[in-house]
Protein backbone atom coordinates (compact mmCIF):
# COMPACT_ATOMS: atom_id res chain seq x y z
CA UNK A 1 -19.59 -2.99 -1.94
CA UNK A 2 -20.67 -0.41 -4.53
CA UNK A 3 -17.51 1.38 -3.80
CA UNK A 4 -15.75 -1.76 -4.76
CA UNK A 5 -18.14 -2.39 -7.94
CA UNK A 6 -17.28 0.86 -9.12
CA UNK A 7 -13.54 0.56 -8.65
CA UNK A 8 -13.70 -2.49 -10.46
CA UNK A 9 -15.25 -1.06 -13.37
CA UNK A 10 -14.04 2.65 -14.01
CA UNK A 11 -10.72 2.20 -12.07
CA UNK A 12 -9.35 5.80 -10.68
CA UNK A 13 -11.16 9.17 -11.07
CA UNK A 14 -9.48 11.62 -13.72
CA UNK A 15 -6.17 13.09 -12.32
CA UNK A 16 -7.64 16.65 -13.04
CA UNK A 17 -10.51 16.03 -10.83
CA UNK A 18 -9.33 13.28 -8.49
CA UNK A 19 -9.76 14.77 -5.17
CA UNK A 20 -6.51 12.96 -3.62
CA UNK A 21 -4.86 14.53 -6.47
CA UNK A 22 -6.11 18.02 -5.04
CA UNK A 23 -5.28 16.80 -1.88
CA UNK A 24 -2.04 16.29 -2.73
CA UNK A 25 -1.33 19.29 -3.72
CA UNK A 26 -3.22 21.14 -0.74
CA UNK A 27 -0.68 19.14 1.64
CA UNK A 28 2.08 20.17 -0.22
CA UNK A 29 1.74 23.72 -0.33
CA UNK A 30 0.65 23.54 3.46
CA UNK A 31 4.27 22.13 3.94
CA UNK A 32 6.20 24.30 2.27
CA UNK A 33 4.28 27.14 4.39
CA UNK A 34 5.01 25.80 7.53
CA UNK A 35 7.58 23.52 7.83
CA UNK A 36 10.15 23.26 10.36
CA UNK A 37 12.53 20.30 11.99
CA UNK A 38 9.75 19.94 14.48
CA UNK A 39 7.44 16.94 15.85
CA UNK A 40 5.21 19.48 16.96
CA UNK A 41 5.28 21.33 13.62
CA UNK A 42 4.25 18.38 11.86
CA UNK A 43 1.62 16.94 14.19
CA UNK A 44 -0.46 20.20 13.30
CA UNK A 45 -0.10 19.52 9.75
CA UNK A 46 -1.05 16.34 10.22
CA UNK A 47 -4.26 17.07 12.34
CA UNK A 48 -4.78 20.09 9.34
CA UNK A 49 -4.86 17.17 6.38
CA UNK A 50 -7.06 14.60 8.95
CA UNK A 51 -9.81 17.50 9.65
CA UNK A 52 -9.33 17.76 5.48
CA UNK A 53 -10.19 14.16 4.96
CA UNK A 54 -12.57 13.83 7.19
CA UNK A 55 -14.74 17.20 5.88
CA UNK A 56 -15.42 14.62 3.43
CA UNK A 57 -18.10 12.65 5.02
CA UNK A 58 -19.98 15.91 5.03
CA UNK A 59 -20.08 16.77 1.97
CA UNK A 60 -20.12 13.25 -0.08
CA UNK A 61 -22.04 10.21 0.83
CA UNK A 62 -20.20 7.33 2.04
CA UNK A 63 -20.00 4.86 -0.95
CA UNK A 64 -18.71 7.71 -3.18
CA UNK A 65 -15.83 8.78 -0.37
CA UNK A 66 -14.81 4.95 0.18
CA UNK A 67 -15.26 4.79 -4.28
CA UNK A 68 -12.72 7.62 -3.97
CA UNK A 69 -10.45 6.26 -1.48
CA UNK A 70 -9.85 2.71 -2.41
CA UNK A 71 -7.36 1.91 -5.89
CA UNK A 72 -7.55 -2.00 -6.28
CA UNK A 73 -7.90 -1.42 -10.18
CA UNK A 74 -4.62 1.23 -10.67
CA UNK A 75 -2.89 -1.60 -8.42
CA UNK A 76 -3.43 -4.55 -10.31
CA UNK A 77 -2.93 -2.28 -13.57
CA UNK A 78 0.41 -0.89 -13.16
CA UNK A 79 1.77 -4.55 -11.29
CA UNK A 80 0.50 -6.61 -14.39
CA UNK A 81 2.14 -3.59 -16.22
CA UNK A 82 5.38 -4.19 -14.56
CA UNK A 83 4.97 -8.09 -15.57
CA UNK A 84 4.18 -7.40 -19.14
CA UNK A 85 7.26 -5.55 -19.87
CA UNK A 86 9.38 -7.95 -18.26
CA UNK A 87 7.59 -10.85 -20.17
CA UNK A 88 8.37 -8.71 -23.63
CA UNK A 89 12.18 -8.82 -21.79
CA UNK A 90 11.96 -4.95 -21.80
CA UNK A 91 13.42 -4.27 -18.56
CA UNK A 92 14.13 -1.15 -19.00
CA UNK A 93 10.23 0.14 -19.10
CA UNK A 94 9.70 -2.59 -16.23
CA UNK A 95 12.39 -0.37 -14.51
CA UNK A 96 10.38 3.14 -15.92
CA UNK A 97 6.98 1.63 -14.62
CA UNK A 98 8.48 0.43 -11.20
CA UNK A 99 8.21 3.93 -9.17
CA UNK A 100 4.42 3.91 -9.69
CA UNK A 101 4.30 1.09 -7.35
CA UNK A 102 7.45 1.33 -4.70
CA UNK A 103 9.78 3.85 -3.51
CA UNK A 104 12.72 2.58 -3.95
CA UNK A 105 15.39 3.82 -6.96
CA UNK A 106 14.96 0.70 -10.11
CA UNK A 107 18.35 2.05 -11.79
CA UNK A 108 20.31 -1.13 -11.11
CA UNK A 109 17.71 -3.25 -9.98
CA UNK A 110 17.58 -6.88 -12.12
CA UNK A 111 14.63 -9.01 -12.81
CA UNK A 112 14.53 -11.00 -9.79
CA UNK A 113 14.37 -7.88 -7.92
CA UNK A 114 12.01 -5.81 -9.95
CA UNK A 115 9.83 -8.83 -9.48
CA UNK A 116 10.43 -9.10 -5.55
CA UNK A 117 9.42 -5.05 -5.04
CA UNK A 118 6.25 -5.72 -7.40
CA UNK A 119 4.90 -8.64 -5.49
CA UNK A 120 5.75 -7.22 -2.37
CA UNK A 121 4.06 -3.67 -3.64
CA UNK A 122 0.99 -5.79 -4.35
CA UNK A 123 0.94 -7.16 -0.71
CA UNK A 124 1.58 -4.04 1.27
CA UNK A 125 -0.82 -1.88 -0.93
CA UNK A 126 -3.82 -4.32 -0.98
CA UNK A 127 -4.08 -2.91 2.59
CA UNK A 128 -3.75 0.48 1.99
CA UNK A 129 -5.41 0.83 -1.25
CA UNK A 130 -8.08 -1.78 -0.38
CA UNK A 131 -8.48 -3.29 2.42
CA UNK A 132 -7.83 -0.49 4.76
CA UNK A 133 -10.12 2.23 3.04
CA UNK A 134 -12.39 -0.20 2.71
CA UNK A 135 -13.20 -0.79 6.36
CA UNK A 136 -12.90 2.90 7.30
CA UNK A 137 -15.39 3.55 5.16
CA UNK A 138 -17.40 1.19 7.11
CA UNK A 139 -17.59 3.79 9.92
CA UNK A 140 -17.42 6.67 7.01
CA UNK A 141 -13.74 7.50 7.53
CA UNK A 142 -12.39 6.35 3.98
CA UNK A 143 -11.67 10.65 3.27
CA UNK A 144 -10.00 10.33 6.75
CA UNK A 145 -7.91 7.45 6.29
CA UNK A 146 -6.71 8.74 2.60
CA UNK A 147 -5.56 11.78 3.88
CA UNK A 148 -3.44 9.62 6.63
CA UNK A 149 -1.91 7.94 3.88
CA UNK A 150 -1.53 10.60 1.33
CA UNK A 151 0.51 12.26 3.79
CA UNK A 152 2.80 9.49 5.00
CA UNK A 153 3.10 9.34 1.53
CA UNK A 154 4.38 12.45 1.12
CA UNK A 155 6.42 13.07 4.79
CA UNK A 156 6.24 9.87 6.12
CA UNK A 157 9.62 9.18 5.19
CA UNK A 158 13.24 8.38 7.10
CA UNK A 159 15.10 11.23 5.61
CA UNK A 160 17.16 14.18 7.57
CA UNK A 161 13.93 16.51 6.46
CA UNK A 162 11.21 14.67 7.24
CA UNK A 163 12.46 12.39 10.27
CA UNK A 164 10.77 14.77 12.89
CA UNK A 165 8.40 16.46 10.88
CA UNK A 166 6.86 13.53 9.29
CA UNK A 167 6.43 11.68 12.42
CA UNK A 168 3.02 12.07 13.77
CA UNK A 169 2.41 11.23 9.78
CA UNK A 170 3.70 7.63 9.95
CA UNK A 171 3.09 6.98 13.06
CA UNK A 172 -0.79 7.47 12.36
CA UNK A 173 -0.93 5.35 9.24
CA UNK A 174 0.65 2.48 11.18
CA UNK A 175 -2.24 2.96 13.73
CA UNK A 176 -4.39 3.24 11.13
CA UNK A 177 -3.48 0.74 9.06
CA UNK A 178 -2.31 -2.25 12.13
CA UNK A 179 -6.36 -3.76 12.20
CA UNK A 180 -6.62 -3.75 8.20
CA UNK A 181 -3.01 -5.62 7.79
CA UNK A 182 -4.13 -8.48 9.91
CA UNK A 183 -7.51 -8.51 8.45
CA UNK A 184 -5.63 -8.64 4.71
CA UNK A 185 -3.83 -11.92 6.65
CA UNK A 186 -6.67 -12.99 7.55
CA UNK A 187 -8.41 -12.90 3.90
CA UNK A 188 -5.21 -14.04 2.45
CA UNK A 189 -5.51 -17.00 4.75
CA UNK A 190 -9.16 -17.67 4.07
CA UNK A 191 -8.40 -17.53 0.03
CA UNK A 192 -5.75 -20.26 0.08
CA UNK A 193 -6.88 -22.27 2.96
CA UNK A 194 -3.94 -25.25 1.70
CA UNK A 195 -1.43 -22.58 2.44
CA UNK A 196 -3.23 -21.35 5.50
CA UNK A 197 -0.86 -23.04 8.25
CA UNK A 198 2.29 -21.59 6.37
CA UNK A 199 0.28 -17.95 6.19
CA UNK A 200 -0.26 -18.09 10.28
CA UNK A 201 3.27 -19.22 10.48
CA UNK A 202 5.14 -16.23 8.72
CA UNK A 203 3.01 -13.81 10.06
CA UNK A 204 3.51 -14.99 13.71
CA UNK A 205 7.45 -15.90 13.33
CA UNK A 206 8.44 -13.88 10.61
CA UNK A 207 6.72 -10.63 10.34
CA UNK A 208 7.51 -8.95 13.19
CA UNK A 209 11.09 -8.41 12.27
CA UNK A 210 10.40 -5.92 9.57
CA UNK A 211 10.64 -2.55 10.09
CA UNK A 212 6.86 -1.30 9.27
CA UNK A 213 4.23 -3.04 11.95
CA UNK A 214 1.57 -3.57 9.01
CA UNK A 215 3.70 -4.17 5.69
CA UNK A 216 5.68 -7.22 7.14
CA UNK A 217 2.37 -8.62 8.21
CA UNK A 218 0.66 -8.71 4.38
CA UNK A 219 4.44 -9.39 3.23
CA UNK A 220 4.49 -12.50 4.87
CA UNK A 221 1.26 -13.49 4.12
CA UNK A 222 1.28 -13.07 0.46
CA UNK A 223 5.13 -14.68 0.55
CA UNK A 224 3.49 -17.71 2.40
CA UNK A 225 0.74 -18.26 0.18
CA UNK A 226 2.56 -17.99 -2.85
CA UNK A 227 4.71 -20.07 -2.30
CA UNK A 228 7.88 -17.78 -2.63
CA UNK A 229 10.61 -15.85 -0.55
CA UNK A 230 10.65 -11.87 0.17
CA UNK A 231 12.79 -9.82 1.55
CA UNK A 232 16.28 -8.36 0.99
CA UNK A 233 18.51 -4.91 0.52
CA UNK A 234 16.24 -2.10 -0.66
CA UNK A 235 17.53 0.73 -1.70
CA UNK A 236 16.11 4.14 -1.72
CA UNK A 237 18.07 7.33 -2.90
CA UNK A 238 21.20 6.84 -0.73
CA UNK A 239 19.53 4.98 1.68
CA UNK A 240 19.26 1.10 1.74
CA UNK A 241 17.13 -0.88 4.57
CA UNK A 242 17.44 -4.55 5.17
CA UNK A 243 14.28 -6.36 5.23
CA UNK A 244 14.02 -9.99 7.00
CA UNK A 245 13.40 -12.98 5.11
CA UNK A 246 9.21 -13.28 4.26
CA UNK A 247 8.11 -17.03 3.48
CA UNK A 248 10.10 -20.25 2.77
CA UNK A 249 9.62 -20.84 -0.85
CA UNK A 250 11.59 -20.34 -3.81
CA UNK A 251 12.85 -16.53 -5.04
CA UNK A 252 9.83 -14.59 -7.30
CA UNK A 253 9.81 -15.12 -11.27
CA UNK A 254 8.05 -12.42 -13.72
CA UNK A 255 4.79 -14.70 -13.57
CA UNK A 256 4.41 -14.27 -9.87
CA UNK A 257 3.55 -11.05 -10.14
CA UNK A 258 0.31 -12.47 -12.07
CA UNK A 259 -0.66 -14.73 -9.15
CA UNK A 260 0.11 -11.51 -6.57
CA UNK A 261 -2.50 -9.80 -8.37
CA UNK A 262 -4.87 -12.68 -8.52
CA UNK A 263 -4.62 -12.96 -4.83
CA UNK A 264 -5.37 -9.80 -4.23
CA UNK A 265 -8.72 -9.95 -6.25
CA UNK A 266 -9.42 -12.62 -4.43
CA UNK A 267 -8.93 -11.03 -0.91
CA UNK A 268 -11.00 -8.38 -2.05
CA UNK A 269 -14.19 -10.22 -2.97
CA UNK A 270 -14.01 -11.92 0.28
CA UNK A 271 -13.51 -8.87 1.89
CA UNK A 272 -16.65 -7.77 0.48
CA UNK A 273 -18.58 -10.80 1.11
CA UNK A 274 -17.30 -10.62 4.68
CA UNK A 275 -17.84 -7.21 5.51
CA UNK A 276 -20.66 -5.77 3.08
């Protein structure tokens, strides 16, 4: 909970001495030291950047790892960032603020759409920068589980480069990440308990279309209790995905993005008065 607190108030650690940051840049220059088109190659840099992550129960106590790990505040920040612009009817820095939150390119992307990958950002990332981190910290993993996804992150990615190398990458932040996705349903549930039936619903029926086990899951259940639609063409670089239909309701406006963020507040103080 004081991990929480202190996210709440002071937000992110300085870049320059943000240990993710350092991390970051650890995992990088491991990769460009070993890579090669290899599963194997990249399951030993992945077991390098876990042994990393989890050095740092050693060396820091647990509320300072999990204070470290989870990024509700830069969340919430650049999504109501994202909304602000659009509300001034500057899409343009809407489109400049976008990559902060998603990966896919904002060139061409329109309002409804900039909207669409913010709220669904919101969703997916109140697991992984909440939620998730959260509850591994519980068992003093949060170092471990930011180091899982800093580097699907980083090689986690279905591109001709990383699509063997990454592999062991992804596929441990979906393990990693499939209990805290239905425990963010769960919350989201528990938060809006008129929209709870809907919630159930889309995460039973619906989520299991989309491509990522744990992203379709908070997907839905944000779409459901908000009342809105998800889903579409995404595209990323030269690649586009398909994503299924999320929820039943109407298609995202800029003020949406507001609620998204209020919902995720609110999953996280239950979290914490669920869990403390």
């Amino acid at each position: 909970m004081l991990a929480l607190l202190l996210d709440r108030l002071l937000g992110e650690p300085p870049t320059v001495m943000h240990p993710v940051v350092g991390f970051g840049a650890l995992m990088g220059a491991v990769e460009r030291r070993m890579y090669t088109d290899s599963r194997v190659t990249g399951a030993l840099y992945t077991a390098f950047g876990v042994a990393i992550g989890a050095s740092s129960a050693l060396v820091a106590p647990r509320w300072l790892s999990t204070y470290v790990a989870v990024a509700g505040r830069a969340l919430w920040a650049e999504a109501s960032g994202v909304a602000a612009a659009l509300e001034a009817g500057d899409i343009a820095l809407s489109r400049e603020r976008l990559p902060a939150l998603v990966g896919r390119d904002p060139t061409d992307l329109d309002v409804e759409e900039i909207v669409r990958a913010t709220v669904e950002s919101v969703a997916e990332n109140t697991v992984d920068a909440i939620v998730a981190p959260y509850l591994w910290g519980r068992v003093n993993l949060a170092g471990a589980y930011r180091a899982v996804n800093t580097m699907d992150a980083m090689v986690g990615h279905r591109s001709d480069r990383y699509r063997r190398f990454g592999w062991a990458s992804a596929r441990l932040d979906d393990a990693a990440n499939y209990l805290p996705a239905r425990v963010t349903a769960a919350l989201v549930a528990a938060v809006r308990p008129a929209a709870s039936g809907r919630v159930l619903h889309a995460v039973r029926v619906q989520a299991p279309a989309h491509p990522s086990p744990n992203a379709g899951v908070a997907e839905a259940a944000f779409a459901a209790a908000l009342g809105l639609r998800l889903g579409g063409t995404n595209r990323y670089g030269n690649r586009t995905e398909t994503r299924p239909v999320l929820g039943d309701g109407r298609v995202a406006e800029p003020r949406d993005i507001g609620r998204a963020v209020a919902l995720s507040q609110h999953v996280t103080v239950a979290l914490a008065l669920a869990a403390p």
